[in-house]
PDB file of N, CA and C in Angstrom:
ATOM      1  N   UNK A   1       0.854  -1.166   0.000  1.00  0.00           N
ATOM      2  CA  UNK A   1       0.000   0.000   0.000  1.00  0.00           C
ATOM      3  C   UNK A   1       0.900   1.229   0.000  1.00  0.00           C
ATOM      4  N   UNK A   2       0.613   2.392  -1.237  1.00  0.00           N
ATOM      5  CA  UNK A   2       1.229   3.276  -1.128  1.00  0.00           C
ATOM      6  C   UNK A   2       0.751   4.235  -0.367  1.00  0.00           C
ATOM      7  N   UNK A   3       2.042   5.107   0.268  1.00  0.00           N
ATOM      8  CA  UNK A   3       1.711   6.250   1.295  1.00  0.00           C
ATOM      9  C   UNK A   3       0.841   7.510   0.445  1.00  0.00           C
ATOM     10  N   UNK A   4       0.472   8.130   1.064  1.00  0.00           N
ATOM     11  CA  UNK A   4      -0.578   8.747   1.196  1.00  0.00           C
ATOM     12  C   UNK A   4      -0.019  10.559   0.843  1.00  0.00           C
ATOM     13  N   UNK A   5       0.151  11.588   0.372  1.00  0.00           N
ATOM     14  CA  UNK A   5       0.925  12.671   0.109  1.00  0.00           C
ATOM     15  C   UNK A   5       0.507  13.414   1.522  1.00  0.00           C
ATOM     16  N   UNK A   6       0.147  13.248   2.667  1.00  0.00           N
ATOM     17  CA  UNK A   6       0.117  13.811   3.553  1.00  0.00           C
ATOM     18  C   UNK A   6       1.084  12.929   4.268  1.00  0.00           C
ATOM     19  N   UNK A   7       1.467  11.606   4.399  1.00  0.00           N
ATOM     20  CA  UNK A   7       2.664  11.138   4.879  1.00  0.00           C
ATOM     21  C   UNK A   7       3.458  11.181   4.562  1.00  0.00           C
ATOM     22  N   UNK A   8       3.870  11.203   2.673  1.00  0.00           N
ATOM     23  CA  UNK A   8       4.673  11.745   2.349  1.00  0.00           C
ATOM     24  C   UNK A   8       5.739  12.589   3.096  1.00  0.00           C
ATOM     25  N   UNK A   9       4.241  13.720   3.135  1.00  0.00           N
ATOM     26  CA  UNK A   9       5.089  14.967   3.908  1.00  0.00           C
ATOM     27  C   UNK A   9       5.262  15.072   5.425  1.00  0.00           C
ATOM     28  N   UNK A  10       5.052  14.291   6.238  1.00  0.00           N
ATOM     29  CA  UNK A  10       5.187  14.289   7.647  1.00  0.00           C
ATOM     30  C   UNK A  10       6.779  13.315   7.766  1.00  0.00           C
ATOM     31  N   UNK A  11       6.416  12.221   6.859  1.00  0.00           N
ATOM     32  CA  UNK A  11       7.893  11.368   7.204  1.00  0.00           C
ATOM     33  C   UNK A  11       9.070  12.384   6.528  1.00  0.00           C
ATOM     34  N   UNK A  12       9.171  13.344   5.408  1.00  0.00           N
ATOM     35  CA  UNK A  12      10.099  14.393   4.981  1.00  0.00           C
ATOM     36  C   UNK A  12      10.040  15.601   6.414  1.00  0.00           C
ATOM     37  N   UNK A  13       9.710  15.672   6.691  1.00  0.00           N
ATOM     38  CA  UNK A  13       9.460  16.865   8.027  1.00  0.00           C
ATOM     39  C   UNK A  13      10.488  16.126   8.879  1.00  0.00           C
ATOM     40  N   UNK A  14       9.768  14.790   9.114  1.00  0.00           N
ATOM     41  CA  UNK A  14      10.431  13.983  10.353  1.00  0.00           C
ATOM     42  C   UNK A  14      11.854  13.815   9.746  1.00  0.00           C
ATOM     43  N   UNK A  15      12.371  13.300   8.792  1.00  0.00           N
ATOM     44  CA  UNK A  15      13.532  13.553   8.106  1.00  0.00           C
ATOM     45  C   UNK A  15      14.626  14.704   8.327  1.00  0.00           C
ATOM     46  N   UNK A  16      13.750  15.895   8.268  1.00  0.00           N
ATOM     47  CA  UNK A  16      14.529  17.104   8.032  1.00  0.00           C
ATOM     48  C   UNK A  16      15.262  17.569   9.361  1.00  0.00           C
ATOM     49  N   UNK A  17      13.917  17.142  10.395  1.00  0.00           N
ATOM     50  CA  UNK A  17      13.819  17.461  11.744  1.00  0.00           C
ATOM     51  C   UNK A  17      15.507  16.470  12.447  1.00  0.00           C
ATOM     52  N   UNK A  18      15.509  15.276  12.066  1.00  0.00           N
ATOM     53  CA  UNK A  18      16.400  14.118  12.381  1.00  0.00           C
ATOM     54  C   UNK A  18      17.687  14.983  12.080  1.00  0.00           C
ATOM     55  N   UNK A  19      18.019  15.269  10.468  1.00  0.00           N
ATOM     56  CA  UNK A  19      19.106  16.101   9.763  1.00  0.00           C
ATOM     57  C   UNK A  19      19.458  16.856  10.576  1.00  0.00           C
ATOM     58  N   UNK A  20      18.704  17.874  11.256  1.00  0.00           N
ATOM     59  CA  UNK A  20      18.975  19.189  11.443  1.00  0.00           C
ATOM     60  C   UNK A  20      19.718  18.725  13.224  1.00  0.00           C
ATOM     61  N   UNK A  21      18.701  18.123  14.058  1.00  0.00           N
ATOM     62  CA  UNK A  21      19.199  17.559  14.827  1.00  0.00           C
ATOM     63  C   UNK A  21      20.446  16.544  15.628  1.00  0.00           C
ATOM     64  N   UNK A  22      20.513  15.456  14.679  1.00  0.00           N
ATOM     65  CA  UNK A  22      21.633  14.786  14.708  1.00  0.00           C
ATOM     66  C   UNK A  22      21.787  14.635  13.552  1.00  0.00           C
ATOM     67  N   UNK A  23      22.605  14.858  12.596  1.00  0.00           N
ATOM     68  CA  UNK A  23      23.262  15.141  11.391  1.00  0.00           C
ATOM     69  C   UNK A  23      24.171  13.727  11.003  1.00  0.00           C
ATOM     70  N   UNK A  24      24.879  13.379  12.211  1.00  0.00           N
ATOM     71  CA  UNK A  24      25.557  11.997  11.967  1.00  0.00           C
ATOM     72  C   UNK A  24      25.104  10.749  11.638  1.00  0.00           C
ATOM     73  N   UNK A  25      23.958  10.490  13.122  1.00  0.00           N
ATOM     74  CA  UNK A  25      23.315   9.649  12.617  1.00  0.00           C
ATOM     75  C   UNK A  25      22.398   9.591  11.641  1.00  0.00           C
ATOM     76  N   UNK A  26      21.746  10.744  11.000  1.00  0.00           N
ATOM     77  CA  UNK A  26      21.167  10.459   9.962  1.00  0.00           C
ATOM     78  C   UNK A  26      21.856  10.077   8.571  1.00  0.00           C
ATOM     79  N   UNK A  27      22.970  10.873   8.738  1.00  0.00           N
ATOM     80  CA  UNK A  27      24.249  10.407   7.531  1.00  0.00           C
ATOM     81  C   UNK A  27      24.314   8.579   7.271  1.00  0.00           C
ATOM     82  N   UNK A  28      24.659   8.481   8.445  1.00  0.00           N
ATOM     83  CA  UNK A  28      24.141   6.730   8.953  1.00  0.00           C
ATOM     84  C   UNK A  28      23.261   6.266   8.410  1.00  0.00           C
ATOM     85  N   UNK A  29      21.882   6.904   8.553  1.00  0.00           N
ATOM     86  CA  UNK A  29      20.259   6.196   8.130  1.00  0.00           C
ATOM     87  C   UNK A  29      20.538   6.664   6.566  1.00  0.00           C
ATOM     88  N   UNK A  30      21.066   7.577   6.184  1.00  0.00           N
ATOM     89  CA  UNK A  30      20.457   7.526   4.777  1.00  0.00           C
ATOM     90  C   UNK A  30      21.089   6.871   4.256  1.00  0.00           C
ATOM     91  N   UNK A  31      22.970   6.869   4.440  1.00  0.00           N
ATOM     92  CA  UNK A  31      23.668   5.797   3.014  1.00  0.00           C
ATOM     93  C   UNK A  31      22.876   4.644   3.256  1.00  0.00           C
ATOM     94  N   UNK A  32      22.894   3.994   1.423  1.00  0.00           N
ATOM     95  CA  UNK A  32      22.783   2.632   1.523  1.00  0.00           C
ATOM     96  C   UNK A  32      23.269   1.763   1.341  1.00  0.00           C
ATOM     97  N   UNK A  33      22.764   0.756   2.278  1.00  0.00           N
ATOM     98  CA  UNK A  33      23.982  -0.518   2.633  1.00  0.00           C
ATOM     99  C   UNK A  33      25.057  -0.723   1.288  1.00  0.00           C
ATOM    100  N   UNK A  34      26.151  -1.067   1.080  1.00  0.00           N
ATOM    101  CA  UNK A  34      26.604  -1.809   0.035  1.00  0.00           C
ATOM    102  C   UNK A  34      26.956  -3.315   0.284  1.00  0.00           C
ATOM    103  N   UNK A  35      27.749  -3.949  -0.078  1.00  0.00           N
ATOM    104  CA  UNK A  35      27.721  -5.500   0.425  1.00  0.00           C
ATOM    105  C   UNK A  35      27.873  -5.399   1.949  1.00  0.00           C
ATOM    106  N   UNK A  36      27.857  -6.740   1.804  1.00  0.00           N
ATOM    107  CA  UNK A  36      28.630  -7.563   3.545  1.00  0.00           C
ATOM    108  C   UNK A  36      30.249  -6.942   3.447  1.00  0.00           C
ATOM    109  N   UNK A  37      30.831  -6.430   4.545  1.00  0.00           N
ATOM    110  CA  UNK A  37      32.039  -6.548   4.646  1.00  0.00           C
ATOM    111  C   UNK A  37      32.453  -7.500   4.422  1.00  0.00           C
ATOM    112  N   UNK A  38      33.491  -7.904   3.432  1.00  0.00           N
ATOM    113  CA  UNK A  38      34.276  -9.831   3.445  1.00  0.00           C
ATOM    114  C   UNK A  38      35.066  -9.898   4.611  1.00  0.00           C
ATOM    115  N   UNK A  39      35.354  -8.916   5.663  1.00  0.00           N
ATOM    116  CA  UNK A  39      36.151  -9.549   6.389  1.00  0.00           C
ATOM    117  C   UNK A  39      35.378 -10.210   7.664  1.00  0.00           C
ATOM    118  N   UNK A  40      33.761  -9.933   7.996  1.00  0.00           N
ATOM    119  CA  UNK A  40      32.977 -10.122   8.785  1.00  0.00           C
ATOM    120  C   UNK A  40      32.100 -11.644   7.932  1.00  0.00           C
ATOM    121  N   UNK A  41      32.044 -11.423   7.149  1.00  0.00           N
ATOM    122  CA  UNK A  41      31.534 -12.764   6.437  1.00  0.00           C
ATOM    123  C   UNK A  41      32.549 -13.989   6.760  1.00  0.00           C
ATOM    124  N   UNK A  42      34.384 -13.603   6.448  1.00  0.00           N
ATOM    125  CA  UNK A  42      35.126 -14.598   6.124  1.00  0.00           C
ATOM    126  C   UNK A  42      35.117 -15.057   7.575  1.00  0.00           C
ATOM    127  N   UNK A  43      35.135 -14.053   8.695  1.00  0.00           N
ATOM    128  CA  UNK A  43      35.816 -14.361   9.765  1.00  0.00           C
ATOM    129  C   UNK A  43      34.742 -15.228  10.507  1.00  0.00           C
ATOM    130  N   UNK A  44      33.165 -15.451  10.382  1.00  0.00           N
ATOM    131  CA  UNK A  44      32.198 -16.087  10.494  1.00  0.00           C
ATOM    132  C   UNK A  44      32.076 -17.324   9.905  1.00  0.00           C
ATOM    133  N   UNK A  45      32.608 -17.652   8.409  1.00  0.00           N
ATOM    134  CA  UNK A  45      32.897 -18.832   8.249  1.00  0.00           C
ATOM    135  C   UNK A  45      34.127 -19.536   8.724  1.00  0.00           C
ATOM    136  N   UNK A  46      34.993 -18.816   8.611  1.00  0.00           N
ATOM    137  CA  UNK A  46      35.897 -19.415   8.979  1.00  0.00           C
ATOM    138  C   UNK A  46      35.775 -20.414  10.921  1.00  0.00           C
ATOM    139  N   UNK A  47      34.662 -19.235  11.544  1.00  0.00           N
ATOM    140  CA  UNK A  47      34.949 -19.359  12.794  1.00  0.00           C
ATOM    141  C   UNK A  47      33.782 -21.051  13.214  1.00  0.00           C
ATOM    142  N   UNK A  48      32.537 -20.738  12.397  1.00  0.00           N
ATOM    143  CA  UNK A  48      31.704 -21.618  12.189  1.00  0.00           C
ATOM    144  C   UNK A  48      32.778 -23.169  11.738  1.00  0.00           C
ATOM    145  N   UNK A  49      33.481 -23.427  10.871  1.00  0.00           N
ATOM    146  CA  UNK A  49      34.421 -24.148  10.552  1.00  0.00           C
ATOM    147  C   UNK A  49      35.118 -24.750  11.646  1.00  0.00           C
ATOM    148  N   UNK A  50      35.941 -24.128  11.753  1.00  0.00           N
ATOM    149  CA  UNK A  50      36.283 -24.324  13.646  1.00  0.00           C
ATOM    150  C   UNK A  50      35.437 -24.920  14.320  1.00  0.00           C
ATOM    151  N   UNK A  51      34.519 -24.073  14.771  1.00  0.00           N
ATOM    152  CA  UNK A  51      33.510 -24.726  15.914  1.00  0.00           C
ATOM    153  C   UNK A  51      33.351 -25.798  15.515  1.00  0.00           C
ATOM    154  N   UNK A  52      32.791 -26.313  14.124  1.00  0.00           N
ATOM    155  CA  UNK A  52      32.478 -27.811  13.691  1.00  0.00           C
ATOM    156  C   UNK A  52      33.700 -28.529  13.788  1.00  0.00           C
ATOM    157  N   UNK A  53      34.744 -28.024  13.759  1.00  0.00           N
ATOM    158  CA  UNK A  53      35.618 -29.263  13.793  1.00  0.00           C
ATOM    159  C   UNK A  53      36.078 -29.675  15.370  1.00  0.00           C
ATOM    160  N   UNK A  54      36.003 -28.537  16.122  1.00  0.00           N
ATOM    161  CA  UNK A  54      36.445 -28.498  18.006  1.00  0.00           C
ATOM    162  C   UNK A  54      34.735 -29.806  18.255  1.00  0.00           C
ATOM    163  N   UNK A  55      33.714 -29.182  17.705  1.00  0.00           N
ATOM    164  CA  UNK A  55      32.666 -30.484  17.958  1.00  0.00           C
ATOM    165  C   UNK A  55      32.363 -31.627  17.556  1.00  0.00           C
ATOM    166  N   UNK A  56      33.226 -32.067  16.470  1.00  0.00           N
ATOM    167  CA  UNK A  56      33.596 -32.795  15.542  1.00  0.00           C
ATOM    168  C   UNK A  56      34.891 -33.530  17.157  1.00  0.00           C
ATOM    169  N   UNK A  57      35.672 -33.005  17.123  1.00  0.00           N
ATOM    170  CA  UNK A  57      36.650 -33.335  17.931  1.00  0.00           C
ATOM    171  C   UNK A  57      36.349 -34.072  19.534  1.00  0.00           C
ATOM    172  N   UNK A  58      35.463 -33.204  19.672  1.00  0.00           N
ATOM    173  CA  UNK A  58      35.307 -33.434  21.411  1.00  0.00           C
ATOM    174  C   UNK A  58      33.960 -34.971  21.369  1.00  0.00           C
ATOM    175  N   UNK A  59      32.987 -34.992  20.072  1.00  0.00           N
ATOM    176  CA  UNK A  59      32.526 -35.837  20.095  1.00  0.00           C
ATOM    177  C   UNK A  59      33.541 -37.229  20.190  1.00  0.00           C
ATOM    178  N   UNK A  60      34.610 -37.248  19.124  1.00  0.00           N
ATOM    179  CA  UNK A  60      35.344 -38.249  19.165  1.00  0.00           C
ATOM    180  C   UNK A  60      36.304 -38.841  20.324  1.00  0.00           C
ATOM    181  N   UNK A  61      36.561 -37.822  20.919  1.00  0.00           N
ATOM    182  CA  UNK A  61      37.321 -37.894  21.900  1.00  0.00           C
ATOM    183  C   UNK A  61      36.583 -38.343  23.177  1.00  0.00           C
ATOM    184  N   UNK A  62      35.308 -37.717  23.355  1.00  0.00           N
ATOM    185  CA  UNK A  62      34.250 -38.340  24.220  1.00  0.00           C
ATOM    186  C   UNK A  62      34.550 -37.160  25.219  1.00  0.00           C
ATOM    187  N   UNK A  63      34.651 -36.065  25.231  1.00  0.00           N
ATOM    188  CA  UNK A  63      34.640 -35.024  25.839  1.00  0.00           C
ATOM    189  C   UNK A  63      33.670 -34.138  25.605  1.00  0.00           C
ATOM    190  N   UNK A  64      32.297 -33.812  26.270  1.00  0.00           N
ATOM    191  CA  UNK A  64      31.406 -33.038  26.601  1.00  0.00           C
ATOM    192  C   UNK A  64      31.438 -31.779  26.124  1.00  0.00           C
ATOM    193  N   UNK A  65      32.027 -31.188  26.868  1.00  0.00           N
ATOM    194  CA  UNK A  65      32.457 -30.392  27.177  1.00  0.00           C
ATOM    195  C   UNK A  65      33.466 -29.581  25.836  1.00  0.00           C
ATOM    196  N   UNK A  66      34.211 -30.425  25.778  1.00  0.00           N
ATOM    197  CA  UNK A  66      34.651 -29.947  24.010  1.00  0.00           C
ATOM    198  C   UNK A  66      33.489 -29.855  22.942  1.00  0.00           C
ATOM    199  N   UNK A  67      32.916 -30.243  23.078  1.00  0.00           N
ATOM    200  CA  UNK A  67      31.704 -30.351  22.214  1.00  0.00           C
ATOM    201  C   UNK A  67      30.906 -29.309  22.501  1.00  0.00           C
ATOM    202  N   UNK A  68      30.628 -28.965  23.679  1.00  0.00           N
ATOM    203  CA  UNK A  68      29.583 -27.788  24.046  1.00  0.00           C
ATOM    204  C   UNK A  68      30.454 -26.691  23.863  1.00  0.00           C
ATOM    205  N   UNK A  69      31.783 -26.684  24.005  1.00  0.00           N
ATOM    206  CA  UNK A  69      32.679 -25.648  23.339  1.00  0.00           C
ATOM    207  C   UNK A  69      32.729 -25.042  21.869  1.00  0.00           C
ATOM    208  N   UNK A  70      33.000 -26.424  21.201  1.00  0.00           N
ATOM    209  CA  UNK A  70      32.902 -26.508  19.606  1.00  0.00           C
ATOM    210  C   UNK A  70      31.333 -26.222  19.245  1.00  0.00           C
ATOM    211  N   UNK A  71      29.894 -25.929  19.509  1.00  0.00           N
ATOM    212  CA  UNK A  71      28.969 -25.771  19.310  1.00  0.00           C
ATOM    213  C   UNK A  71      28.701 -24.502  19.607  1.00  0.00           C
ATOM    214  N   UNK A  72      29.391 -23.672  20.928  1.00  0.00           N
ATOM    215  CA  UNK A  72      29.171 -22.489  21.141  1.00  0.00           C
ATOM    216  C   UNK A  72      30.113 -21.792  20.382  1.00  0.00           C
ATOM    217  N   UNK A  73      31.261 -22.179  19.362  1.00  0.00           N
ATOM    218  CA  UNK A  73      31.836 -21.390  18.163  1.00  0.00           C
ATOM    219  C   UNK A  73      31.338 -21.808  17.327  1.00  0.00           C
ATOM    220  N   UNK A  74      30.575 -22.452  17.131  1.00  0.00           N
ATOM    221  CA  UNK A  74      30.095 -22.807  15.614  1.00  0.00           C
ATOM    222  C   UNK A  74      28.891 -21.812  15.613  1.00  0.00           C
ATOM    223  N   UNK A  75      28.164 -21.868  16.639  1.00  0.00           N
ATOM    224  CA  UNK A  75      26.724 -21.141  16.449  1.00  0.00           C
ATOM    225  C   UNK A  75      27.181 -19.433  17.015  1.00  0.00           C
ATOM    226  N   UNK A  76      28.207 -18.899  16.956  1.00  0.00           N
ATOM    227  CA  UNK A  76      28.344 -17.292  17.103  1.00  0.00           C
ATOM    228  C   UNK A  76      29.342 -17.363  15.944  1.00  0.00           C
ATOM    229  N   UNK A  77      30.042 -18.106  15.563  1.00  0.00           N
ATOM    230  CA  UNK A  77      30.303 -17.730  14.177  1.00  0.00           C
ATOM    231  C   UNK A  77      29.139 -17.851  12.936  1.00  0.00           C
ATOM    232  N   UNK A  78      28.357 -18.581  12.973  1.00  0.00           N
ATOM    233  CA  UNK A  78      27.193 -18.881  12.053  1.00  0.00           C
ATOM    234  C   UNK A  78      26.178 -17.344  11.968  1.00  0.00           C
ATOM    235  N   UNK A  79      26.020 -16.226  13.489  1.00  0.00           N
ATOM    236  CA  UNK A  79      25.619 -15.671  13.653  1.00  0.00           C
ATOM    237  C   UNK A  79      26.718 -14.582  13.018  1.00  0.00           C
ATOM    238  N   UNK A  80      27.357 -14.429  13.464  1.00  0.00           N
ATOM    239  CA  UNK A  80      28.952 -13.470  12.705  1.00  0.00           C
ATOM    240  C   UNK A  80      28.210 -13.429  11.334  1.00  0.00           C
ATOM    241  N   UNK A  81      28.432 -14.602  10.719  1.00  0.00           N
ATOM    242  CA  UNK A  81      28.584 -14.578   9.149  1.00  0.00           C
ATOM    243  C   UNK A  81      27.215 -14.231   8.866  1.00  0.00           C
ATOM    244  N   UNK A  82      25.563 -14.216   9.009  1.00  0.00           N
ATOM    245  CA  UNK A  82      24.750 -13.936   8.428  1.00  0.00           C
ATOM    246  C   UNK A  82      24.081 -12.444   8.894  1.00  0.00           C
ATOM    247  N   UNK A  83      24.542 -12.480  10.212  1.00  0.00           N
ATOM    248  CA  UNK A  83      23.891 -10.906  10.941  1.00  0.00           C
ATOM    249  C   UNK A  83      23.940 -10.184   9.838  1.00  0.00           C
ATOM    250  N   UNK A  84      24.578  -9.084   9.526  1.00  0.00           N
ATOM    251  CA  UNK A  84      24.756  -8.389   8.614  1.00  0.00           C
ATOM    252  C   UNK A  84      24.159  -8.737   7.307  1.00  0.00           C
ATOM    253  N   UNK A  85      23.787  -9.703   6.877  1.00  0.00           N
ATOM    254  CA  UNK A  85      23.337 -10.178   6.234  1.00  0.00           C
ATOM    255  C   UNK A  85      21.632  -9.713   6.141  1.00  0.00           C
ATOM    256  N   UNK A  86      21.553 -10.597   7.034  1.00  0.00           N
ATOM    257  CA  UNK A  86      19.886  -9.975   7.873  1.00  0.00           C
ATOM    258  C   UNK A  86      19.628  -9.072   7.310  1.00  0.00           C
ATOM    259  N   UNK A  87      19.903  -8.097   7.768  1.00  0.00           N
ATOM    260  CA  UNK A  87      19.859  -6.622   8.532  1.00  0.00           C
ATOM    261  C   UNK A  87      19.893  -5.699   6.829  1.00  0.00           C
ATOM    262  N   UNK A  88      20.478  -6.114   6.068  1.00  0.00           N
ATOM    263  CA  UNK A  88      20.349  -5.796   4.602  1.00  0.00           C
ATOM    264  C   UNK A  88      19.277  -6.161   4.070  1.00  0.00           C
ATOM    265  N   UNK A  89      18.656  -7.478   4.322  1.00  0.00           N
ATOM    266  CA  UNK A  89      17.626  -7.995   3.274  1.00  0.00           C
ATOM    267  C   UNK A  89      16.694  -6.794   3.709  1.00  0.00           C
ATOM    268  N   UNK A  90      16.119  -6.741   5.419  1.00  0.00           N
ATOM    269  CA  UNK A  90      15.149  -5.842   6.181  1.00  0.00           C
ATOM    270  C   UNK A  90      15.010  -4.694   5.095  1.00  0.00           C
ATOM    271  N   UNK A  91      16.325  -3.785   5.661  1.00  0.00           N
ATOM    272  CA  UNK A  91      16.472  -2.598   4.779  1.00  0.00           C
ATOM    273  C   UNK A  91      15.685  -2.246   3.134  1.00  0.00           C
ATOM    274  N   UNK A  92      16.139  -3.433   2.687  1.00  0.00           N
ATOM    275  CA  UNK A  92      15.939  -3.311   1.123  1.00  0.00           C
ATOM    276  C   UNK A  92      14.269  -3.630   0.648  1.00  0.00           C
ATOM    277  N   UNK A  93      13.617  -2.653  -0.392  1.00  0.00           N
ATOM    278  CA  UNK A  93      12.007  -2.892  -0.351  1.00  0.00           C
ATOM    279  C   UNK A  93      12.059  -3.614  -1.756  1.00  0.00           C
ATOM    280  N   UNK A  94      10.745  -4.592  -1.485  1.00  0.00           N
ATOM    281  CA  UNK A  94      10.643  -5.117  -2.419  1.00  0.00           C
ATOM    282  C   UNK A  94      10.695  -4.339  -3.522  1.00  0.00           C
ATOM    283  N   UNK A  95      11.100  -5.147  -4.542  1.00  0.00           N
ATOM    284  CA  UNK A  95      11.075  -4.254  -6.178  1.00  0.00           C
ATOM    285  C   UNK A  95       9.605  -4.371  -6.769  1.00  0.00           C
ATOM    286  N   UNK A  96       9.071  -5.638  -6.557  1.00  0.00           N
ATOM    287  CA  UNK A  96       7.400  -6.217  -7.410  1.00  0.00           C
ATOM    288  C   UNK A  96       6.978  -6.103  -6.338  1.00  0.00           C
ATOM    289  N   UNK A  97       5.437  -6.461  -6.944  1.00  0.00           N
ATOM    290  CA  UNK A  97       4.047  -7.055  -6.438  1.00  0.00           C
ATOM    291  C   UNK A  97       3.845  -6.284  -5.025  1.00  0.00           C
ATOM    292  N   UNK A  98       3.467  -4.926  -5.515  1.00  0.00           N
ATOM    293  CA  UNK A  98       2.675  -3.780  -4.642  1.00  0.00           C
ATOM    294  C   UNK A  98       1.662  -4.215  -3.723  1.00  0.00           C
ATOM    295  N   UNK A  99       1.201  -5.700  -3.681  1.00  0.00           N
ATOM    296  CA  UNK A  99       0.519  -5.647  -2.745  1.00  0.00           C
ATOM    297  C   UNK A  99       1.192  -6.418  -1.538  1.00  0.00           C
ATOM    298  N   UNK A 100       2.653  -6.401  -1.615  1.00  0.00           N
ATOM    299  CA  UNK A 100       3.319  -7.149  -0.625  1.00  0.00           C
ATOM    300  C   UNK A 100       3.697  -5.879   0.424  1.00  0.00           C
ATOM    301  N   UNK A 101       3.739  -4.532   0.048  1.00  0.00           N
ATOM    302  CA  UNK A 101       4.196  -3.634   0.873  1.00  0.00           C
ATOM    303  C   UNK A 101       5.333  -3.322   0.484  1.00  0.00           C
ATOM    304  N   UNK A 102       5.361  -1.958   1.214  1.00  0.00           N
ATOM    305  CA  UNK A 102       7.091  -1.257   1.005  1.00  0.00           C
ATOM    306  C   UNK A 102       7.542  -0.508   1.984  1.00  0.00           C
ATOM    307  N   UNK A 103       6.951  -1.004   2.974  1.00  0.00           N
ATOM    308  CA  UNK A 103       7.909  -0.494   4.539  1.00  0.00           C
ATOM    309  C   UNK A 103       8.891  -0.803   4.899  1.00  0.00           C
ATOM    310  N   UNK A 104      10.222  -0.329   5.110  1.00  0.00           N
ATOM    311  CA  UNK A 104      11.272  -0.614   5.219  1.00  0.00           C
ATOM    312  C   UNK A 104      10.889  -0.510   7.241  1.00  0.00           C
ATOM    313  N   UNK A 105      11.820  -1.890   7.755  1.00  0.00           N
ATOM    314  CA  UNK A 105      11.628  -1.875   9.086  1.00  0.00           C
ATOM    315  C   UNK A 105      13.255  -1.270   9.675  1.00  0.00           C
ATOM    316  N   UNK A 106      14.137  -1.318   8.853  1.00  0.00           N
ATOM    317  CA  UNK A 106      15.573  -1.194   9.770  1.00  0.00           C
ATOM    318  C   UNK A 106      15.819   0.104   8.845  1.00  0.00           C
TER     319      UNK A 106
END
């Protein structure tokens, strides 16, 4: 559903108001995203990798505890590598099919 030319102009007000106010962070809100950093992607797989192999490890070894180790790097690197990820798709409005909406939430 498209906005309405009286919201239009209240969310540009609210805009201007943000600008004039904090200037930085709006600098912030307006660029748009470009990729994933590769060094936050790599360092998430890489770390996910790890974890599977420390849980990979501690299973074999019959150590618990290595395992609940190797699972708690696998699953904050898994989070590393897609966060950012996320947080882009949110941002970005659909291109088609107007009746899906075009509210951007982040």
């Amino acid at each position: 559903m498209a906005l309405s030319e009286h919201e239009k102009k209240t969310l540009e007000h609210i805009a201007q108001e943000l600008e004039r106010d904090d200037p930085k962070f709006a600098s912030k809100m307006r660029s748009t995203p470009g990729q994933v950093p590769g060094r936050h992607m790599a360092f998430g797989i890489f770390a996910t990798v790890v974890g599977c192999l420390v849980l990979l490890t501690g299973i074999a070894a019959g150590a618990p505890a290595l395992g609940i180790i190797g699972f708690t790097i696998m699953g904050a690197g898994a989070y590393l590598a897609t966060v950012r990820v996320a947080s882009l798709r949110i941002r970005r409005r659909p291109s088609s099919s107007p009746s899906i909406g075009t509210a951007e939430l982040g």
